[in-house]
Protein backbone atom coordinates (compact mmCIF):
# COMPACT_ATOMS: atom_id res chain seq x y z
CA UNK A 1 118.36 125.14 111.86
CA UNK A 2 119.72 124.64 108.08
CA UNK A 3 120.74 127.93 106.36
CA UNK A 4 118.07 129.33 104.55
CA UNK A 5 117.84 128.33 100.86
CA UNK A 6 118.05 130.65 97.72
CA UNK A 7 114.84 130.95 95.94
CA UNK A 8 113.86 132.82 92.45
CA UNK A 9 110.52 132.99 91.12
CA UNK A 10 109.79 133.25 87.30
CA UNK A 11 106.29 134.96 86.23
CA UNK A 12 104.68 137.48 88.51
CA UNK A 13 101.62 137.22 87.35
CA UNK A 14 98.12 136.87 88.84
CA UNK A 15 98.80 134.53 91.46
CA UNK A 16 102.36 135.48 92.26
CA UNK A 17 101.07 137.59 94.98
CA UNK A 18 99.54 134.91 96.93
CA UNK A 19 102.82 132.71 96.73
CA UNK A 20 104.97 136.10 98.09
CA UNK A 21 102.68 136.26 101.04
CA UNK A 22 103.51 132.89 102.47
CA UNK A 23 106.94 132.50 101.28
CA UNK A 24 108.04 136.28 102.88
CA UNK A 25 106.90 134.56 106.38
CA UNK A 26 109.35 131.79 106.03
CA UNK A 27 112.49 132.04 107.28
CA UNK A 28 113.98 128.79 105.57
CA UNK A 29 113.99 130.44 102.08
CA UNK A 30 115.30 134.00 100.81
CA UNK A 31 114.05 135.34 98.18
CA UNK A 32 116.69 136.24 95.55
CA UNK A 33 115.00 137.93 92.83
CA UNK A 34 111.89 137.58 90.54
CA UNK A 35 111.99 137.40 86.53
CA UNK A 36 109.33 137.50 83.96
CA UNK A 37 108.88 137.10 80.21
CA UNK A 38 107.99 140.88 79.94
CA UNK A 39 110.88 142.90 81.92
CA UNK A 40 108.28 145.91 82.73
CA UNK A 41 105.89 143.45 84.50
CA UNK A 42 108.63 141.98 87.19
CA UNK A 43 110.03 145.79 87.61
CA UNK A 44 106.46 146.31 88.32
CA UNK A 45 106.40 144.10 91.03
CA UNK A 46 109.75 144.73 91.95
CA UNK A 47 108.55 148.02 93.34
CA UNK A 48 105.42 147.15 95.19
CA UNK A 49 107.26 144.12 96.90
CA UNK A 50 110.90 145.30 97.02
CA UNK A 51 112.10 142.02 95.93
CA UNK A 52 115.19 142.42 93.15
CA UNK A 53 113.87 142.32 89.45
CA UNK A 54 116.12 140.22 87.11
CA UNK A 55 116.21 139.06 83.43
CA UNK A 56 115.39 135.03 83.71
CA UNK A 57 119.09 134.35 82.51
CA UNK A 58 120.37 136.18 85.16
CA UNK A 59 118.01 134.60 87.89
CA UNK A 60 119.27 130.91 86.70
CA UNK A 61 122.81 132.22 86.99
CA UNK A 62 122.32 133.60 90.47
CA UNK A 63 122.93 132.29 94.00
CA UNK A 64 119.12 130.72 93.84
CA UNK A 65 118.97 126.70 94.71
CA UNK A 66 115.01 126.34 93.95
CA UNK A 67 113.32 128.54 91.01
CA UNK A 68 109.13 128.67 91.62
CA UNK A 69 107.63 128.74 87.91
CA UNK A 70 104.41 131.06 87.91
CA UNK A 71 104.39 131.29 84.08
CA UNK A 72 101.65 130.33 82.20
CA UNK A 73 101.05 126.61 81.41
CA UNK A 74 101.82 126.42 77.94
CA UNK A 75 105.52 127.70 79.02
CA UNK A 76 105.66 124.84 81.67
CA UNK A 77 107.88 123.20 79.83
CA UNK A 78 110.42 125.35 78.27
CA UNK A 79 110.78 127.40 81.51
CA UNK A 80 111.18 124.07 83.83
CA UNK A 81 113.79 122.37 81.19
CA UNK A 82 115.67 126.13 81.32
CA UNK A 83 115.80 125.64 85.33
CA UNK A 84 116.69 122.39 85.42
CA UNK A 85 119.67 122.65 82.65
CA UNK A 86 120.75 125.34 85.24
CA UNK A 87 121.01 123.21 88.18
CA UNK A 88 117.84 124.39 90.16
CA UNK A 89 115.49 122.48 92.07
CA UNK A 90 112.30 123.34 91.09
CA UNK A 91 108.89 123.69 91.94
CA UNK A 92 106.08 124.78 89.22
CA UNK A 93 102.65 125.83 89.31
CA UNK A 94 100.01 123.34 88.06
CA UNK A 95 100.10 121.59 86.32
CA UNK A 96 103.53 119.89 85.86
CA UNK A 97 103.39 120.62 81.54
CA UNK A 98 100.46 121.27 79.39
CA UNK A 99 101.02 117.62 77.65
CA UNK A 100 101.67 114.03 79.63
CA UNK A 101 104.53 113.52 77.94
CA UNK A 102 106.42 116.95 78.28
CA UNK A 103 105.37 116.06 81.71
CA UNK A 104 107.80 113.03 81.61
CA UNK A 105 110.91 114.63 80.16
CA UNK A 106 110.75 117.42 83.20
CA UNK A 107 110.50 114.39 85.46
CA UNK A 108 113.21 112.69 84.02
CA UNK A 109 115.28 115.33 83.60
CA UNK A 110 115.18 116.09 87.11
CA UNK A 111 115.78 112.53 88.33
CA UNK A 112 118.88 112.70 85.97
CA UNK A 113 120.25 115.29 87.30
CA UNK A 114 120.04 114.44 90.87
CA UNK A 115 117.62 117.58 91.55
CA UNK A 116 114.01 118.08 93.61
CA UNK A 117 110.80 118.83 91.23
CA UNK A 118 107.43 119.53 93.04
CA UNK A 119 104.63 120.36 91.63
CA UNK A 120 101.51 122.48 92.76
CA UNK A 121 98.54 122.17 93.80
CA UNK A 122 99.68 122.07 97.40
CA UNK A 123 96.27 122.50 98.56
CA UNK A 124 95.46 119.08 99.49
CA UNK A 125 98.14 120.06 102.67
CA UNK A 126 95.22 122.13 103.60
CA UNK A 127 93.15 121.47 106.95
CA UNK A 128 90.20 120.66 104.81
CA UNK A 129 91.55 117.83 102.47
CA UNK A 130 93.98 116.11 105.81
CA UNK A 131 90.54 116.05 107.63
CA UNK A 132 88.96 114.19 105.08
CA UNK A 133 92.10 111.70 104.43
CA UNK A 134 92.33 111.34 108.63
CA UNK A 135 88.23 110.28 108.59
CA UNK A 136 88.89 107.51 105.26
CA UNK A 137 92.12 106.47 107.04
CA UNK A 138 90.23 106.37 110.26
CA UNK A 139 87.66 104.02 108.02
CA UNK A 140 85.40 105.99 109.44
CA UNK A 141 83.00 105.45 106.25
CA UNK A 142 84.16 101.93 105.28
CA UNK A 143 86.17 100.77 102.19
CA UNK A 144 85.13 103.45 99.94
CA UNK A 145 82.98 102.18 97.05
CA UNK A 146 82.05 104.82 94.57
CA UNK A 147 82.18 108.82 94.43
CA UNK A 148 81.09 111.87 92.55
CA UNK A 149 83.05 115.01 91.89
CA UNK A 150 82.41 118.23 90.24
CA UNK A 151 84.06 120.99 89.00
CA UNK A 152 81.26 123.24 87.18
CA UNK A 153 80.74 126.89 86.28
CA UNK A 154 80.10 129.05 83.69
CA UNK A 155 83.77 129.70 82.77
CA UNK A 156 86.16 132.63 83.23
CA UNK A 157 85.19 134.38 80.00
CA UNK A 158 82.70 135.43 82.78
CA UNK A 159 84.70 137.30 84.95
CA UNK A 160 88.42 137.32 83.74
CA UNK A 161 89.52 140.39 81.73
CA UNK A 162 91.61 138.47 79.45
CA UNK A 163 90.90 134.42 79.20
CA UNK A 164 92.23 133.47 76.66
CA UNK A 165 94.57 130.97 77.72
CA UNK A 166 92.01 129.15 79.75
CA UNK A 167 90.67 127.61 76.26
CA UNK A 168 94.00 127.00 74.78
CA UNK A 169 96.05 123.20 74.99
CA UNK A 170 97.36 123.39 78.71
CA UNK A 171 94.26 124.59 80.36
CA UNK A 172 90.26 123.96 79.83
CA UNK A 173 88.23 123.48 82.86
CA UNK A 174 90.14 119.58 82.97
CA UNK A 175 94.00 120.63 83.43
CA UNK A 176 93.06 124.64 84.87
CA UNK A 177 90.66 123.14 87.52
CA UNK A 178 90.17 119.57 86.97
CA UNK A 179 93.97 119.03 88.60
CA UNK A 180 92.91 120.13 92.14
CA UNK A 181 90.38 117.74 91.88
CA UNK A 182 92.59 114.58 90.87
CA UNK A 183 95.49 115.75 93.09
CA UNK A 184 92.86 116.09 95.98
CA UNK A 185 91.50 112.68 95.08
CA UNK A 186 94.74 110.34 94.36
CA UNK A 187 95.85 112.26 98.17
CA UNK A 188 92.84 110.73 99.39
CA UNK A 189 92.16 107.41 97.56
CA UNK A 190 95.57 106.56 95.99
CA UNK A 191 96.55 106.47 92.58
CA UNK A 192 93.90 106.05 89.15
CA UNK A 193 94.03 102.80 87.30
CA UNK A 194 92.18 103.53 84.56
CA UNK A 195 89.29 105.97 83.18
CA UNK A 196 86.80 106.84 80.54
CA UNK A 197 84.57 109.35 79.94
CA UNK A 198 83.16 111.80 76.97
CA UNK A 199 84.72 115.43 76.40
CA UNK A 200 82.65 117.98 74.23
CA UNK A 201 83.33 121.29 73.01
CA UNK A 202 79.77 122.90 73.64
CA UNK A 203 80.61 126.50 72.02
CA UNK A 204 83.61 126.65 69.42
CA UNK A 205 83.73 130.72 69.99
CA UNK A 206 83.03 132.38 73.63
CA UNK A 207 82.84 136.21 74.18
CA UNK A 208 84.48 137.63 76.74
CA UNK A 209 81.52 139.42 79.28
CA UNK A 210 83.75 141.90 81.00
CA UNK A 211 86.56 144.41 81.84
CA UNK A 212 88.46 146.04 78.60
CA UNK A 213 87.90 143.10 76.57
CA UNK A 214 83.76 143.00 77.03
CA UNK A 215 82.62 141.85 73.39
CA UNK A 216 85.84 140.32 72.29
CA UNK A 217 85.51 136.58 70.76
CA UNK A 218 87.47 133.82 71.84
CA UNK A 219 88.11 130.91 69.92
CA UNK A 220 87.98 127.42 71.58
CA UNK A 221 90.74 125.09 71.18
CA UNK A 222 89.74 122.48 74.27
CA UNK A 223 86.80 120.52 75.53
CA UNK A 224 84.65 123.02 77.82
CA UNK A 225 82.55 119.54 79.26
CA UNK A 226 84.16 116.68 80.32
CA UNK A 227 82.44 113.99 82.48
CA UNK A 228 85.49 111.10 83.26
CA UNK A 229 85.00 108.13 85.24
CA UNK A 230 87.98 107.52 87.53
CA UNK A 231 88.86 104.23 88.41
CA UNK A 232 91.28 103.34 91.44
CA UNK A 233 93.64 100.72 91.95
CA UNK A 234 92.02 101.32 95.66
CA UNK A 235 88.97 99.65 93.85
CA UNK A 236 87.19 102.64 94.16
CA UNK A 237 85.33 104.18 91.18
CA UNK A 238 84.47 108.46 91.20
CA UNK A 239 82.68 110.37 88.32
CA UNK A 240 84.52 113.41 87.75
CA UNK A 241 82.76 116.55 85.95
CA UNK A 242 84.66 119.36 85.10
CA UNK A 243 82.95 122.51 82.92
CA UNK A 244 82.84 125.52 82.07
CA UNK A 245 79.31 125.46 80.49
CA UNK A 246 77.07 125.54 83.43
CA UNK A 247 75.65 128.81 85.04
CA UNK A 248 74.87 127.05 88.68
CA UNK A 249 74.56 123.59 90.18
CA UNK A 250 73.92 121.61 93.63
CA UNK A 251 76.68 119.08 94.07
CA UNK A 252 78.80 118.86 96.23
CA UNK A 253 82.82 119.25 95.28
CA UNK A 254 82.71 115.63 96.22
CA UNK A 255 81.10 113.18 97.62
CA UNK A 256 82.78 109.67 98.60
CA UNK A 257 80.44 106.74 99.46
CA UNK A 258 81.86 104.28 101.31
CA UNK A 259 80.28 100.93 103.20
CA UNK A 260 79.35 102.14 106.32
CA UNK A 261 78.61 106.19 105.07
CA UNK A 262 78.76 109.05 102.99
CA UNK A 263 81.85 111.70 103.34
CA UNK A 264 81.59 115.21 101.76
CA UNK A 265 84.67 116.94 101.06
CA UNK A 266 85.00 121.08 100.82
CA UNK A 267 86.37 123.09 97.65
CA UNK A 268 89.80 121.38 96.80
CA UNK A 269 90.57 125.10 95.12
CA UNK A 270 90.53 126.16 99.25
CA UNK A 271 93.13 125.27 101.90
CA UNK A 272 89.93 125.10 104.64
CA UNK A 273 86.48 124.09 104.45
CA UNK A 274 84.31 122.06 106.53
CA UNK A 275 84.60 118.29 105.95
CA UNK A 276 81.22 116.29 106.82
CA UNK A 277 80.37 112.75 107.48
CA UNK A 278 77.27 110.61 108.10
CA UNK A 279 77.19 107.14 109.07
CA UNK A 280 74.21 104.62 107.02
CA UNK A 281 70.85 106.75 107.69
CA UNK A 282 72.54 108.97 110.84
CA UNK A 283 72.76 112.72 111.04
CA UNK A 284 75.55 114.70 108.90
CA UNK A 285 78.19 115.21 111.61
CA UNK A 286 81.10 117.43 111.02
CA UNK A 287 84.49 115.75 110.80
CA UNK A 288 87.14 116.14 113.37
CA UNK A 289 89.92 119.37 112.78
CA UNK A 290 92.70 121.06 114.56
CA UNK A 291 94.62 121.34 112.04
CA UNK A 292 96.81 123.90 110.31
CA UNK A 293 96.29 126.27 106.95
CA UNK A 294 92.44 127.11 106.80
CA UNK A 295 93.14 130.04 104.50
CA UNK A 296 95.01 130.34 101.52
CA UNK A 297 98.41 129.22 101.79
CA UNK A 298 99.98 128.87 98.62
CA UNK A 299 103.28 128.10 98.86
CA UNK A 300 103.52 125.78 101.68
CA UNK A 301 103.88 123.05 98.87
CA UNK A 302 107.60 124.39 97.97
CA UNK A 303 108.11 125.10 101.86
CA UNK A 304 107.87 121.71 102.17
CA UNK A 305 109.99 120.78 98.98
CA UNK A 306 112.95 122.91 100.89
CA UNK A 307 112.45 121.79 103.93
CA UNK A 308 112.72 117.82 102.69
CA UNK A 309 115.88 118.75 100.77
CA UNK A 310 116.99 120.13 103.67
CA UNK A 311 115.77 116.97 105.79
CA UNK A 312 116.75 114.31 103.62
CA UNK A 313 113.47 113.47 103.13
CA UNK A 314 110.33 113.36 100.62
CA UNK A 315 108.59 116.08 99.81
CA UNK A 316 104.42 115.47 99.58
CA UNK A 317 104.23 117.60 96.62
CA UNK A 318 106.34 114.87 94.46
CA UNK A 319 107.09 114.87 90.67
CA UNK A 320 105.64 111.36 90.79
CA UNK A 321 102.22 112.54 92.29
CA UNK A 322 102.39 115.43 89.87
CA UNK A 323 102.93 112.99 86.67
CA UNK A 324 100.39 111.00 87.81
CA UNK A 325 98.10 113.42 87.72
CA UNK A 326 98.98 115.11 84.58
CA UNK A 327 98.95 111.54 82.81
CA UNK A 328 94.77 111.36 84.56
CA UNK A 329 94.79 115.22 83.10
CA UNK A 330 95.37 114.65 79.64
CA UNK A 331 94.31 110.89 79.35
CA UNK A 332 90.78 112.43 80.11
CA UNK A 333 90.79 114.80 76.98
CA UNK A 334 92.16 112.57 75.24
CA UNK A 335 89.65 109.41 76.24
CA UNK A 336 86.96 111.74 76.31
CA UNK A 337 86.93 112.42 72.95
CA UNK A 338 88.06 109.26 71.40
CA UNK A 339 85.59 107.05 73.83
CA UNK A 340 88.35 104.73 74.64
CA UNK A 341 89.27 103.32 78.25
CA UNK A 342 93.34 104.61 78.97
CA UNK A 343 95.12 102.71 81.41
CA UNK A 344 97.22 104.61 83.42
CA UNK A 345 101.13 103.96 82.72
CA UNK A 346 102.22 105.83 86.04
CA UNK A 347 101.35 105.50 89.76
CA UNK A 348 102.67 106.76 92.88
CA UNK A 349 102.23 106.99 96.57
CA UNK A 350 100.28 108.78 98.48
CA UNK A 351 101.81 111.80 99.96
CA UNK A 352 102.48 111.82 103.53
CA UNK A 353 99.37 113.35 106.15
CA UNK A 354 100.09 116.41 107.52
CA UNK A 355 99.26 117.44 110.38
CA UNK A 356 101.10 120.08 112.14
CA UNK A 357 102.58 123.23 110.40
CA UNK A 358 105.52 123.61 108.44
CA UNK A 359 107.60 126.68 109.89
């Protein structure tokens, strides 16, 4: 077994916890010490975790191979140009940049330098989305024809203390939630050729309906409805809803029609989730598992980023599936509210099935 590798993580914010957990249990990385924009927050979690606090500088001048970036979206960017300029592999949060093309300078600044960029959401290495791809590779369904997908709830001005940044460039209910959708899809159908769609901004100020902020108005900067359709070089064509403007709904997270059935994928937000089937006018049938991460696992993504560098190999959470994505991300807001049709400039492969566990 390979030495284990250096890694630093910069932002220890809300979901930094859930990273920690599955990176502690890995023996192929040690953790070398956290960073954050505000000092007090990573001495903060210095002390419940007992993993070193550093200043960022200090963290990209340390012993660490790989940096993880947990910052906010809008500091995608400047925080992955930072770690690559230092020499680090790196591995970011979702999604790759807040715009398309600061997207493409990360990318190929990384190629340039010879170093590994991954990209979250690893989700899609989840035992939910690998039994759906096994069942379409299977062609269990057929050639898959069509598709519906939806991402729709009443936004996190509901239930986040402090949401701003969800309606700010970088996020909306498209690139915060939207991008486990695409990423999920692309793993399953292969890359987007084109799309079109319509993007609205249904309320220009939201008020925030709880914690310390209760009352506080938020101003709107991004569409809050977006309906896109995708279409796949595959030949298949999905309708993709994404919105934070709707209190409940039915649908399923998606639904993938194909010529010989109907397959119904889980939550693509959830490592697990039970993946269902039916064949023309036959019963709903549950699709085949066995296999690994059925609860959150977030982190396995960059596991498997070190472990390829290690391996010589690929890693399934590539900078070319994560530009890809970010170019459907964007091209989305952007189509949506012109009304134009954007053909996609990128493409890439479809990551690797996976179907035993990583360490």
């Amino acid at each position: 077994m390979s030495s284990p590798i250096g890694l630093g993580i910069i932002g220890t914010g809300n979901i930094f916890p859930a990273y920690l957990k599955t990176l502690q249990r890995c023996r192929r990385v040690h953790l070398v010490g956290i960073a954050d924009g505000d000092p007090a927050v990573a001495q903060r979690r210095a002390a419940e975790t007992g993993v070193r606090a550093m200043d960022i500088d200090a963290l990209l001048a340390s012993e660490a191979q790989v940096i993880l970036n947990l910052t906010p979206p809008l500091a995608h960017h400047a925080i992955g140009r930072r770690v690559l300029a230092a020499g680090k592999h790196l591995f970011t949060e979702k999604p790759l940049a807040a715009r398309f093309a600061q997207g493409g300078e990360l990318v190929d600044e990384a190629r340039a330098r010879g170093l590994r960029l991954g990209c979250a959401p690893d989700t899609f290495l989840g035992a939910g989305a690998q039994a759906l791809r096994a069942l379409l590779d299977a062609g269990t369904i057929g050639p898959v024809r069509h598709g519906s997908a939806h991402f729709m709830g009443p936004g996190p001005d509901d239930w986040h203390p402090n949401p701003d940044f969800f309606y700010r460039e970088g996020a909306g209910p498209m690139l915060d939630m939207g991008v486990y959708y695409v990423t999920h899809l692309v793993h399953a159908l292969g890359p987007v050729r084109s799309l079109r769609g319509s993007a609205h901004v249904t309320r220009a100020r939201r008020t925030v309906r709880s914690g310390a902020n209760a009352g506080r108005t938020l101003e709107v900067e991004v569409p809050t409805h977006l309906v896109t359709l995708l279409d796949f070089a595959s030949g298949a064509q999905v309708v993709l809803t994404t919105s934070f403007d709707v209190w409940r709904h039915g649908h399923a997270p998606i639904e993938l029609y194909g010529d010989e059935g109907t397959a119904l994928g889980h939550d693509p937000n959830r490592f697990g989730g039970t993946v269902r089937y039916a064949l023309q006018r036959g019963p709903w049938l549950r699709a085949p598992g066995g296999r690994p991460y059925h609860t959150n696992a977030r982190g396995i993504g960059l596991i498997d980023m070190v472990l390829a560098l290690q391996e010589g190999r690929p890693h399934r959470c590539s900078d070319a599936l994560a530009l890809h994505v970010l170019e459907v991300l964007d091209g989305a807001v952007s189509a949506g509210r012109s009304g134009a049709t954007l053909t996609l400039t990128t493409t890439c492969d479809r990551p690797e099935p996976l179907a035993a566990r990583l360490f």
